[in-house]
Protein backbone atom coordinates (compact mmCIF):
# COMPACT_ATOMS: atom_id res chain seq x y z
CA UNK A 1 25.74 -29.53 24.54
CA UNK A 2 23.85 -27.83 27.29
CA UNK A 3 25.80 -24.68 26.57
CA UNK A 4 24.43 -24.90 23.15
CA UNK A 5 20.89 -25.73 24.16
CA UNK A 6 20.87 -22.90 26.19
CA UNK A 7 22.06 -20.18 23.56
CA UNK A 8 19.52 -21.34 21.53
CA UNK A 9 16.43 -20.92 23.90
CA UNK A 10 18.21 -17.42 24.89
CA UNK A 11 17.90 -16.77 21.14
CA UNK A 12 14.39 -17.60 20.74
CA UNK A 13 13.13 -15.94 24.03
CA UNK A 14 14.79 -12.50 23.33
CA UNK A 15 14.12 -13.07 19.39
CA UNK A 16 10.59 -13.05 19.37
CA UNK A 17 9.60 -9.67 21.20
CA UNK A 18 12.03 -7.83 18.47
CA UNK A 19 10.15 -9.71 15.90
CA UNK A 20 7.02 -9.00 17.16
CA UNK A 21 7.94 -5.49 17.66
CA UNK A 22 9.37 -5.14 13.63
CA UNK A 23 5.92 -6.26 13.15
CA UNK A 24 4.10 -3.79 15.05
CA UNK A 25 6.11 -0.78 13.52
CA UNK A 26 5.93 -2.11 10.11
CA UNK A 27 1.84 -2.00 10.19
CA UNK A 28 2.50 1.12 11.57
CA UNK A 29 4.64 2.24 8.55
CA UNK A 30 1.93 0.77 6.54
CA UNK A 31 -0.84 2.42 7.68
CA UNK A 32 1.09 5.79 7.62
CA UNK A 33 1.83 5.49 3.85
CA UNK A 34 -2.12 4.07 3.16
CA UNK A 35 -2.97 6.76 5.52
CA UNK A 36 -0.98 9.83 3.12
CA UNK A 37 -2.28 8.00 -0.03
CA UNK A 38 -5.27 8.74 0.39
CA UNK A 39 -4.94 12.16 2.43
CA UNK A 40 -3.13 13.22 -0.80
CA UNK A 41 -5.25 11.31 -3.31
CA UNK A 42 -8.46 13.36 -1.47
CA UNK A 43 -6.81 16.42 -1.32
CA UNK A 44 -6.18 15.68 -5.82
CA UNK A 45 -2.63 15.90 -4.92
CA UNK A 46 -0.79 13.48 -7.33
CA UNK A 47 2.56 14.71 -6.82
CA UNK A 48 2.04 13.70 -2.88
CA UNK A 49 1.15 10.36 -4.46
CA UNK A 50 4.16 10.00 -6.74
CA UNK A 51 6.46 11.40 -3.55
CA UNK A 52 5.48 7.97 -1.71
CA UNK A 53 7.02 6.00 -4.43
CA UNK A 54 10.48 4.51 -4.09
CA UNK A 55 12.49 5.69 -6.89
CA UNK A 56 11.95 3.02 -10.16
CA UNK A 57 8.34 2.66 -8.48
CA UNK A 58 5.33 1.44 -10.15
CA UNK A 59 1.88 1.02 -10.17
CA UNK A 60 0.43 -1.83 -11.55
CA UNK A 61 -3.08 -2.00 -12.94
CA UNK A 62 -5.53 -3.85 -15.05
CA UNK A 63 -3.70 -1.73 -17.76
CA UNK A 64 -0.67 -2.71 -16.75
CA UNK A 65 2.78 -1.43 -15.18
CA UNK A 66 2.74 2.72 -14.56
CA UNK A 67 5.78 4.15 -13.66
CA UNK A 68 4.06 7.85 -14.24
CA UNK A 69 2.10 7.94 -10.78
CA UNK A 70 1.54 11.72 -11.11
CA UNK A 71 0.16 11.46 -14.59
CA UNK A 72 -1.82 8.29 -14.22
CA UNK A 73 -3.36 9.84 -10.99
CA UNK A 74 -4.09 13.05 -12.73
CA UNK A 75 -6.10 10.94 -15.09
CA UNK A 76 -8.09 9.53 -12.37
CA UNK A 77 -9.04 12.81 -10.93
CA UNK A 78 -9.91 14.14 -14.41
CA UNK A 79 -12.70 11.41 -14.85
CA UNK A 80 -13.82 12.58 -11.55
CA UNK A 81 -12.04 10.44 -9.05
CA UNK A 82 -12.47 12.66 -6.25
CA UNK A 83 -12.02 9.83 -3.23
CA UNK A 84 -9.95 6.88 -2.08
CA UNK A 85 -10.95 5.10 1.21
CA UNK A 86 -8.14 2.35 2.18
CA UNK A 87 -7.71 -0.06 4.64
CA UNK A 88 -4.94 -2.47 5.62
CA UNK A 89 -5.57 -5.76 6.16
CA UNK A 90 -2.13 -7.64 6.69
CA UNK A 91 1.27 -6.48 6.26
CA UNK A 92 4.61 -9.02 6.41
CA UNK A 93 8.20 -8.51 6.51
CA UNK A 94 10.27 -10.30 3.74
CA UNK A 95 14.14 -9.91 4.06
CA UNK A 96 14.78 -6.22 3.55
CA UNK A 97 10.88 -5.61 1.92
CA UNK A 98 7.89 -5.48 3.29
CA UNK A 99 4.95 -6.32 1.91
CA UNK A 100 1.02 -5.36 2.36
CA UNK A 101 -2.79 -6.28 1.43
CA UNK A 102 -5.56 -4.36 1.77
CA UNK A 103 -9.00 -2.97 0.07
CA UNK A 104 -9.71 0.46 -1.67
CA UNK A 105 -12.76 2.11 -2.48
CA UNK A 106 -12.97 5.47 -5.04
CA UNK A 107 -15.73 7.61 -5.50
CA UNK A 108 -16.61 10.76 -7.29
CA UNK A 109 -18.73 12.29 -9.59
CA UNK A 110 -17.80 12.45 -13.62
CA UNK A 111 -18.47 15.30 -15.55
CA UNK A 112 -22.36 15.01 -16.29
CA UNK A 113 -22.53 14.42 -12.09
CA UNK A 114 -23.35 10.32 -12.44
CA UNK A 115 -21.68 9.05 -9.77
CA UNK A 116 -18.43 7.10 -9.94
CA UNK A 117 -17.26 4.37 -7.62
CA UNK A 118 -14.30 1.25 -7.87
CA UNK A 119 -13.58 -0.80 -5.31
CA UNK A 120 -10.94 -3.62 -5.33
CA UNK A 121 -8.10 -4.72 -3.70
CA UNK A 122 -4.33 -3.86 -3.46
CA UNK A 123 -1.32 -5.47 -2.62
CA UNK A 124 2.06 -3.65 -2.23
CA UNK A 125 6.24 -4.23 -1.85
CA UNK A 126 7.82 -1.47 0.41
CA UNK A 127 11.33 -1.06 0.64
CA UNK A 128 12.76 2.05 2.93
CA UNK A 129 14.62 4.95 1.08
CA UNK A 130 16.70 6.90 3.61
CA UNK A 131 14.64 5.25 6.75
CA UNK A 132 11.44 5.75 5.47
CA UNK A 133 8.93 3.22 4.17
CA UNK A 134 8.23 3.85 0.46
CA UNK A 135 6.10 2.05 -1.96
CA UNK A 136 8.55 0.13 -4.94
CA UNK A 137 5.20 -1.67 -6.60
CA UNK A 138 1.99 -0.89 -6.01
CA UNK A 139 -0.33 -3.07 -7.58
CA UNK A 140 -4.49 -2.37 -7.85
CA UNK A 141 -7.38 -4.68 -9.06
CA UNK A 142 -10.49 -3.41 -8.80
CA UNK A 143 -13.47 -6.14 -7.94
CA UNK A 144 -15.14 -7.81 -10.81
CA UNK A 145 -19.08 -6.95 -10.76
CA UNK A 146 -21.33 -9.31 -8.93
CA UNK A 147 -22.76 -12.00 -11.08
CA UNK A 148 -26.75 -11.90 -11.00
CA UNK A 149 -28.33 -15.52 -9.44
């Protein structure tokens, strides 16, 4: 019995730094792949976009479930989408997946020059392809306006 109580605390002692540090990279991994998003989204690079993408990736919007990132992107930078600013907020591991929250904001200027700007909030599944951290569903809401009181 003792024996047994004693694997058990070994378990827990040793278990929790490796958990904490699976944590630690997987924010990390996070905030690499917000990090290119947007690098690539500001740069009007949707290929870069589509290349963080798991294969059978998608993007889910108001609009619903995208599994062309390069073209749907493309159509964001053609109405003059011209910046993406993203932050993480929290990011969890969840058997093999992990998964992510965070905030967006995209500006630009449309065709006429009036300003553009969305902000919302995204949450994501990752999955790793070949030891890498890739997005397998993306999914984007922006904010609803502000009511007036």
């Amino acid at each position: 019995m003792r024996l047994t109580y004693s694997l058990c605390l070994l378990l827990a002692v040793f278990a929790t730094p490796a958990a904490a540090a699976d944590a630690d990279q997987n924010k990390r991994d996070v905030e690499k792949v917000a990090s290119a998003y947007a690098e690539s989204f500001n740069k009007q690079d949707a290929a870069g976009i589509a290349a963080l993408y798991a294969t059978g990736g998608m993007l889910v919007t108001p609009g619903g479930p995208r599994t062309e990132i390069a073209k749907f992107t493309e159509g964001g930078f053609k109405a003059g989408f011209s910046r993406n600013d993203i932050t993480v907020a929290q990011v969890w591991q969840l058997g093999d997946a992990v998964l992510a929250h965070g905030d967006y904001h995209l500006t630009g200027k449309n065709q006429s020059g009036t300003p553009l700007e969305e902000a919302g909030a995204w949450s994501s599944v990752y999955v790793r392809e070949g030891g890498i951290l890739k997005i397998h569903m993306l999914s984007a809401m922006p904010k609803p306006p502000q009511a007036p009181y």
